[in-house]
N, C-alpha and C. Protein backbone atom coordinates (compact mmCIF):
# COMPACT_ATOMS: atom_id res chain seq x y z
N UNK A 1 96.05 74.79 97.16
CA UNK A 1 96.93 75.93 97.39
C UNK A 1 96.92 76.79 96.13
N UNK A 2 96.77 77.93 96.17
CA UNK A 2 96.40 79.28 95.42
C UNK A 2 98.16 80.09 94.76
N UNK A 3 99.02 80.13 94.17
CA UNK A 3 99.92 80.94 94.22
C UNK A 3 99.58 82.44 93.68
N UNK A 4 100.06 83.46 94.29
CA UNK A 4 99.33 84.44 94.29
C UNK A 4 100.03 85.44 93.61
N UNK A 5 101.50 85.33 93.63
CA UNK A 5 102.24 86.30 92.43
C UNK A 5 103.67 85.72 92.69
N UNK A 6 104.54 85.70 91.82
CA UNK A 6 106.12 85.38 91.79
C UNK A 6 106.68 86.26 91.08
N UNK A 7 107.58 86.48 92.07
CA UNK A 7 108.62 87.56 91.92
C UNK A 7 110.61 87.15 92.12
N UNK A 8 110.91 87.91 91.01
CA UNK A 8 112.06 87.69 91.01
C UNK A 8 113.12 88.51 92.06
N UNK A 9 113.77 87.80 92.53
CA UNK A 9 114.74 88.53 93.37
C UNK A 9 116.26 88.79 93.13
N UNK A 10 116.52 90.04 92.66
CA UNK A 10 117.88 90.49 92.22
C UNK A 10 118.78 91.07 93.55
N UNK A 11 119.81 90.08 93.36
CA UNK A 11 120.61 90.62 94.30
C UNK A 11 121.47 92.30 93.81
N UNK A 12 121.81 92.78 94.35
CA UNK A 12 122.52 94.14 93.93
C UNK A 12 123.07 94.61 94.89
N UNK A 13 124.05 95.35 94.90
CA UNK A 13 124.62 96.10 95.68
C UNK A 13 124.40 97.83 95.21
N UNK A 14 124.05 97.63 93.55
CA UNK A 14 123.19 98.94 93.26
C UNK A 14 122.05 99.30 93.44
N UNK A 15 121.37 98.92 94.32
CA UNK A 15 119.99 99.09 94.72
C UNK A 15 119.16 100.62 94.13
N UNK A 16 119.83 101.50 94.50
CA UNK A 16 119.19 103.01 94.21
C UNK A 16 119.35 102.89 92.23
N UNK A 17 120.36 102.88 91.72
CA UNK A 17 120.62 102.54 90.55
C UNK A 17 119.51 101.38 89.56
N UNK A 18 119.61 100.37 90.24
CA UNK A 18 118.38 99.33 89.71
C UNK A 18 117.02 99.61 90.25
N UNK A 19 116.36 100.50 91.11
CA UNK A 19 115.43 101.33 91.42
C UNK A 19 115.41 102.43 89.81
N UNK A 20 116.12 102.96 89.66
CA UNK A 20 115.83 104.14 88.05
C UNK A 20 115.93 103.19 86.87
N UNK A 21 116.88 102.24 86.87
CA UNK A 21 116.69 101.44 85.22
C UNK A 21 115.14 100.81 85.62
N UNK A 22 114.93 99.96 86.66
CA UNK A 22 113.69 99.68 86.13
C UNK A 22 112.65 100.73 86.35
N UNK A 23 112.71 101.62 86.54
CA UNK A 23 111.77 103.07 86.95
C UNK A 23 111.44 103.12 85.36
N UNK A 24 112.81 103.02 84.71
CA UNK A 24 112.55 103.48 82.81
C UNK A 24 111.80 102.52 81.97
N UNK A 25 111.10 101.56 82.92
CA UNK A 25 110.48 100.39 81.95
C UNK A 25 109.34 100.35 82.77
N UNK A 26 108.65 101.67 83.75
CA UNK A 26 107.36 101.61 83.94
C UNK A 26 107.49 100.98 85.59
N UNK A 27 108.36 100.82 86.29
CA UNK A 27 108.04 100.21 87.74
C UNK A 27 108.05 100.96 89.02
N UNK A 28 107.48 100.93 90.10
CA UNK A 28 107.47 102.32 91.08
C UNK A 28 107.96 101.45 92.14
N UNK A 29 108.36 102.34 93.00
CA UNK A 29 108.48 101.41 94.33
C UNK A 29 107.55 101.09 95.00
N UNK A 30 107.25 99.67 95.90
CA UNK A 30 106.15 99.94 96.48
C UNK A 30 106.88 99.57 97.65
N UNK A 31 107.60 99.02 98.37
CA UNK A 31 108.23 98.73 99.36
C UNK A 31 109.73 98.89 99.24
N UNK A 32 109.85 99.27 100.88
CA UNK A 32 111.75 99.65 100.91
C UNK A 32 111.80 99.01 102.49
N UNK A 33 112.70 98.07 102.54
CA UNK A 33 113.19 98.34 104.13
C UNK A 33 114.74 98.67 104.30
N UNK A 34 115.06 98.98 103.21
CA UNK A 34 116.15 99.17 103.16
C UNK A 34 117.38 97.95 103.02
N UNK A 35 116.92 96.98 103.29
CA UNK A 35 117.86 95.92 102.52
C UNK A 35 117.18 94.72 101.48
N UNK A 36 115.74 94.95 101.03
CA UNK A 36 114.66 94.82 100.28
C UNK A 36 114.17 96.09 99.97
N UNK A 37 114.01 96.20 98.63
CA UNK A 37 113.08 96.93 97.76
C UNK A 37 112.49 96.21 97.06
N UNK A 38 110.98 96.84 96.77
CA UNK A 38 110.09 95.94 95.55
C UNK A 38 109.72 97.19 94.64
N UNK A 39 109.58 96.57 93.68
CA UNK A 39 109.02 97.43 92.15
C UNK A 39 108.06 96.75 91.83
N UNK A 40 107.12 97.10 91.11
CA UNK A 40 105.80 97.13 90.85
C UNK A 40 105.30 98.02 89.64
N UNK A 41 104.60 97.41 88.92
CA UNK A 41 104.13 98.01 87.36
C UNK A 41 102.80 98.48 88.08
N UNK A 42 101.94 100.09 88.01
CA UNK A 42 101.30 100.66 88.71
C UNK A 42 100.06 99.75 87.79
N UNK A 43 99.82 99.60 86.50
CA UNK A 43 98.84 98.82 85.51
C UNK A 43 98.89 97.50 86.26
N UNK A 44 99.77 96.53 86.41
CA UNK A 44 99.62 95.61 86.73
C UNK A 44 100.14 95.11 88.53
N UNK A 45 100.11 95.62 89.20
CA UNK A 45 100.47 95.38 90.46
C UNK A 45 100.83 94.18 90.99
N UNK A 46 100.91 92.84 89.88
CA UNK A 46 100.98 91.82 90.58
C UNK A 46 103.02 91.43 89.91
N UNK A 47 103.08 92.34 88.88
CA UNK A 47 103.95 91.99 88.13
C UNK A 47 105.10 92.97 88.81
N UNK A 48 106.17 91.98 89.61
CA UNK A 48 107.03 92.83 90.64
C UNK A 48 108.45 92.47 90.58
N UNK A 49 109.24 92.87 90.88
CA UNK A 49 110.55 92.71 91.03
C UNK A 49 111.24 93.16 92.43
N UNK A 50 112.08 92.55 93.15
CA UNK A 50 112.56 92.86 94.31
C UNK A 50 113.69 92.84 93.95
N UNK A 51 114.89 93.66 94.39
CA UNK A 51 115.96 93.68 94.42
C UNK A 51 116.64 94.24 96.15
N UNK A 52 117.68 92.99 96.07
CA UNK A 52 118.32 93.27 97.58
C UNK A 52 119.69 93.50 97.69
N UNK A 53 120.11 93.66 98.41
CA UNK A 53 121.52 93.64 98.83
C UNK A 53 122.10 92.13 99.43
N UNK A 54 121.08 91.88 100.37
CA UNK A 54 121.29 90.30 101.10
C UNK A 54 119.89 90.52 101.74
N UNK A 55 119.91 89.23 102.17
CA UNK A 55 118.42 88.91 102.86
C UNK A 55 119.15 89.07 104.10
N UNK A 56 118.44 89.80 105.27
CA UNK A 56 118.63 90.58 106.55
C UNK A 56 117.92 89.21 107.74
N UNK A 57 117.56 88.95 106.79
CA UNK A 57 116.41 87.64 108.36
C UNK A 57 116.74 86.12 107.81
N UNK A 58 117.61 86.03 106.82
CA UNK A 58 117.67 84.24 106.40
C UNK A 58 119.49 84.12 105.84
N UNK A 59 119.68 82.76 105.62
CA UNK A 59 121.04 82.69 105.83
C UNK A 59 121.76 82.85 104.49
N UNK A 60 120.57 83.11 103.36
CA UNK A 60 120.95 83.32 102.01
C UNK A 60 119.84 84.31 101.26
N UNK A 61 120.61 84.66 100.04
CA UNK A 61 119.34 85.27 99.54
C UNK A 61 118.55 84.39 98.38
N UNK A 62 117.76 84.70 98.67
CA UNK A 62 116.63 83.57 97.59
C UNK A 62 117.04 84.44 95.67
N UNK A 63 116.47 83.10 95.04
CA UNK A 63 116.52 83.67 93.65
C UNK A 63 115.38 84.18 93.26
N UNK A 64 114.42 83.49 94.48
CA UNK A 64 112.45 84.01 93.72
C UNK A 64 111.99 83.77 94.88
N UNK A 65 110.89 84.81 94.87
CA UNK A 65 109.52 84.50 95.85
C UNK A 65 108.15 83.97 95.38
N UNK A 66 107.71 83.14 95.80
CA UNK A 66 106.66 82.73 95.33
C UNK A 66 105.61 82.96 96.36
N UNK A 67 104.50 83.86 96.09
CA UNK A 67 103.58 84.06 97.62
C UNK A 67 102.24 83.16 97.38
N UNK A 68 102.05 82.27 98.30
CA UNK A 68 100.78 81.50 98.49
C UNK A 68 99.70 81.41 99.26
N UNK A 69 98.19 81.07 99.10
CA UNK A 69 97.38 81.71 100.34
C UNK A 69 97.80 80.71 101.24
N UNK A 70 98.56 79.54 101.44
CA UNK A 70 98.72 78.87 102.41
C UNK A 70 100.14 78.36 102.66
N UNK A 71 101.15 79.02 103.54
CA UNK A 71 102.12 78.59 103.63
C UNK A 71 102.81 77.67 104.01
N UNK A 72 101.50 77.09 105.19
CA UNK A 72 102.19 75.90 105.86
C UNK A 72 101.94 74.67 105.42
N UNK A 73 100.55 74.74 104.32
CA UNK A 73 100.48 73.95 103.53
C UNK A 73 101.37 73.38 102.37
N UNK A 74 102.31 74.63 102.20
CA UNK A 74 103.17 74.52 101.06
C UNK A 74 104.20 73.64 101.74
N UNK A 75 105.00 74.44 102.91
CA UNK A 75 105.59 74.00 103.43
C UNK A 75 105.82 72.03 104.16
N UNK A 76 104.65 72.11 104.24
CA UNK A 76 104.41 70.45 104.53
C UNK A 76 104.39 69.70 103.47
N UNK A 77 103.99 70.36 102.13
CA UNK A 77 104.27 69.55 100.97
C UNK A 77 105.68 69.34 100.07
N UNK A 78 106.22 70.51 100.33
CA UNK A 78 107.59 70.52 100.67
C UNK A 78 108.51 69.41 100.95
N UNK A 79 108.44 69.85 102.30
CA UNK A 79 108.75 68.86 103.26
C UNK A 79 108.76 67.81 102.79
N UNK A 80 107.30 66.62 102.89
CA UNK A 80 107.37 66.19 102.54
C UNK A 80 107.71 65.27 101.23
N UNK A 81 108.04 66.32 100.74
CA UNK A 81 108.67 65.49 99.34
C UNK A 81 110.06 65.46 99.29
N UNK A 82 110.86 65.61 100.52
CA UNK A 82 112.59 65.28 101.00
C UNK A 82 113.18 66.10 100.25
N UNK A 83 112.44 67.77 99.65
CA UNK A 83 113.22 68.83 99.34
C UNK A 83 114.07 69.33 100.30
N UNK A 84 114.96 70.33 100.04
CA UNK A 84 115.81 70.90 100.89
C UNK A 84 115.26 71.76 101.57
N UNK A 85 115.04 71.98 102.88
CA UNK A 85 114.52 73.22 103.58
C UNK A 85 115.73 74.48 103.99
N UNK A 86 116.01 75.28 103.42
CA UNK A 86 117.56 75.91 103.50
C UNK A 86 117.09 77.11 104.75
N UNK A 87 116.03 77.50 104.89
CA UNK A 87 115.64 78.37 105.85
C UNK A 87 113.87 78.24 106.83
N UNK A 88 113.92 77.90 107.74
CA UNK A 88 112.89 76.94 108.35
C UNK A 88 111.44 77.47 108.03
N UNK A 89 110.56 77.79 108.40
CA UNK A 89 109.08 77.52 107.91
C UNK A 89 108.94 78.75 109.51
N UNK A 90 108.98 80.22 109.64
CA UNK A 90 108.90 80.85 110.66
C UNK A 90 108.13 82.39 110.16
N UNK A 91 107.88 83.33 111.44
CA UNK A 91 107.27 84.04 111.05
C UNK A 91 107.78 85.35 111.26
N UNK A 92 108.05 86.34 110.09
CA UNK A 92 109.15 87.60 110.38
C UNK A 92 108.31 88.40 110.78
N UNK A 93 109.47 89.20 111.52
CA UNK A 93 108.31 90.58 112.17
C UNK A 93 108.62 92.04 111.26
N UNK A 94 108.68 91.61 109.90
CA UNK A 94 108.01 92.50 108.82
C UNK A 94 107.01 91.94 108.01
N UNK A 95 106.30 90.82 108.50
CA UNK A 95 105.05 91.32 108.13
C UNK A 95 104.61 89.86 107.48
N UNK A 96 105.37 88.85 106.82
CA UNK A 96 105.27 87.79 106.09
C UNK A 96 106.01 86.58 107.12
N UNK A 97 104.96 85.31 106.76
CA UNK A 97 105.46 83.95 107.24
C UNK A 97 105.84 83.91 105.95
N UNK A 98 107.57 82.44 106.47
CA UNK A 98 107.80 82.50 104.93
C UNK A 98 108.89 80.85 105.59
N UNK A 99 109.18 80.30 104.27
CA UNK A 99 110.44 79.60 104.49
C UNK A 99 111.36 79.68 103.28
N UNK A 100 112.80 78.78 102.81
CA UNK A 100 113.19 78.64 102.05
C UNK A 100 113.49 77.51 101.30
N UNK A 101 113.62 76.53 100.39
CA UNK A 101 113.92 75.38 99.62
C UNK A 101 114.52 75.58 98.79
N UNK A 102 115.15 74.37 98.50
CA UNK A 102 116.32 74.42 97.42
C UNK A 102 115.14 73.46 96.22
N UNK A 103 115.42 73.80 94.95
CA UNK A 103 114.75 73.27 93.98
C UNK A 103 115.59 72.53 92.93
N UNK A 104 115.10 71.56 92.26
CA UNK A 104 116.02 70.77 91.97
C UNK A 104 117.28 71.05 91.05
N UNK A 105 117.38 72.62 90.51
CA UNK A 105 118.22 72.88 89.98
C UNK A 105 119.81 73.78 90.77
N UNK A 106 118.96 73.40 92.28
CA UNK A 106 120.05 74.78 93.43
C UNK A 106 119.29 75.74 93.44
N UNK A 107 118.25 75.96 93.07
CA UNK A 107 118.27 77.45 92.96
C UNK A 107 117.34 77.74 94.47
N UNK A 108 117.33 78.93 95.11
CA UNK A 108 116.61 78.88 96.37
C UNK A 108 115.23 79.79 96.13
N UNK A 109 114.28 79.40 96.87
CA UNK A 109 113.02 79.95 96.51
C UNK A 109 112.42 80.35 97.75
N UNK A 110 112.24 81.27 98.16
CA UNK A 110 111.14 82.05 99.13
C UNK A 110 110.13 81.49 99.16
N UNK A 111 109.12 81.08 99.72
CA UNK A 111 107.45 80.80 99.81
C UNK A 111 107.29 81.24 100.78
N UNK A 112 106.01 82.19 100.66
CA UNK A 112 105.66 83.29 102.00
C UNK A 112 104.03 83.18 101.51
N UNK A 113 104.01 83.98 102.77
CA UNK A 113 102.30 84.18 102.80
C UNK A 113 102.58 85.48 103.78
N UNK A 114 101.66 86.79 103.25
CA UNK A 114 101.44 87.78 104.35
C UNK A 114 100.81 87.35 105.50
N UNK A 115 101.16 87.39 106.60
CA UNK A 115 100.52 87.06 107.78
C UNK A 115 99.12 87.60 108.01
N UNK A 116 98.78 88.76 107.12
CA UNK A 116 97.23 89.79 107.15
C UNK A 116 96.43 89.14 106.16
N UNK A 117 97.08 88.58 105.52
CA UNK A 117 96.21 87.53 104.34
C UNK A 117 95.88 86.26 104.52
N UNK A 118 96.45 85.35 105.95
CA UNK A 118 96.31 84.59 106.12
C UNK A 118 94.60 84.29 106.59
């Protein structure tokens, strides 16, 4: 299994606001759905930041995303290792399979895979 970029996920309720501070340290938008935004360094495209309001499709919001070329692989290894699964192993219709786990410190982690990259 390949991890392909990790990104931090800021919760906010200032979304438009944390869109211009990090605008001033070089980041553009590259995605909005309006309760997710991502930022992106135009030099380095892999180096991103998401900031949300709440996660719109899961029952919490994650602290990080981690994207991998194989999700269900992750997911079964996961699994199998009697981690916490906090949001099931399914496929959203914006665009990414993804699930959620708790890691051994609480903290919750996204693992996705674009469904076009699969």
């Amino acid at each position: 299994m390949t991890v392909r970029r990790v990104v931090p996920n800021i919760q906010s309720e200032a979304v438009q606001e944390s869109r211009e501070f990090y605008g001033l340290l070089g980041f553009e938008e590259v995605m909005n759905h309006g309760w997710i935004m991502t930022l992106a360094s135009p030099a380095t495209p892999a180096a991103q930041i998401s900031i949300m309001a709440a996660d719109e499709t899961a029952p919490v919001t994650p602290d990080m995303s981690v994207e991998v070329d194989d999700v269900d692989a992750a997911y079964a290894a996961v699994r199998d290792s009697g981690a916490e699964i906090v949001h099931p192993l399914q496929d959203e219709e914006w665009g990414v399979r993804r699930f959620f786990a708790r890691d051994p410190n609480g903290r919750v982690v996204n693992v996705l895979s674009h469904r076009s990259s699969r």
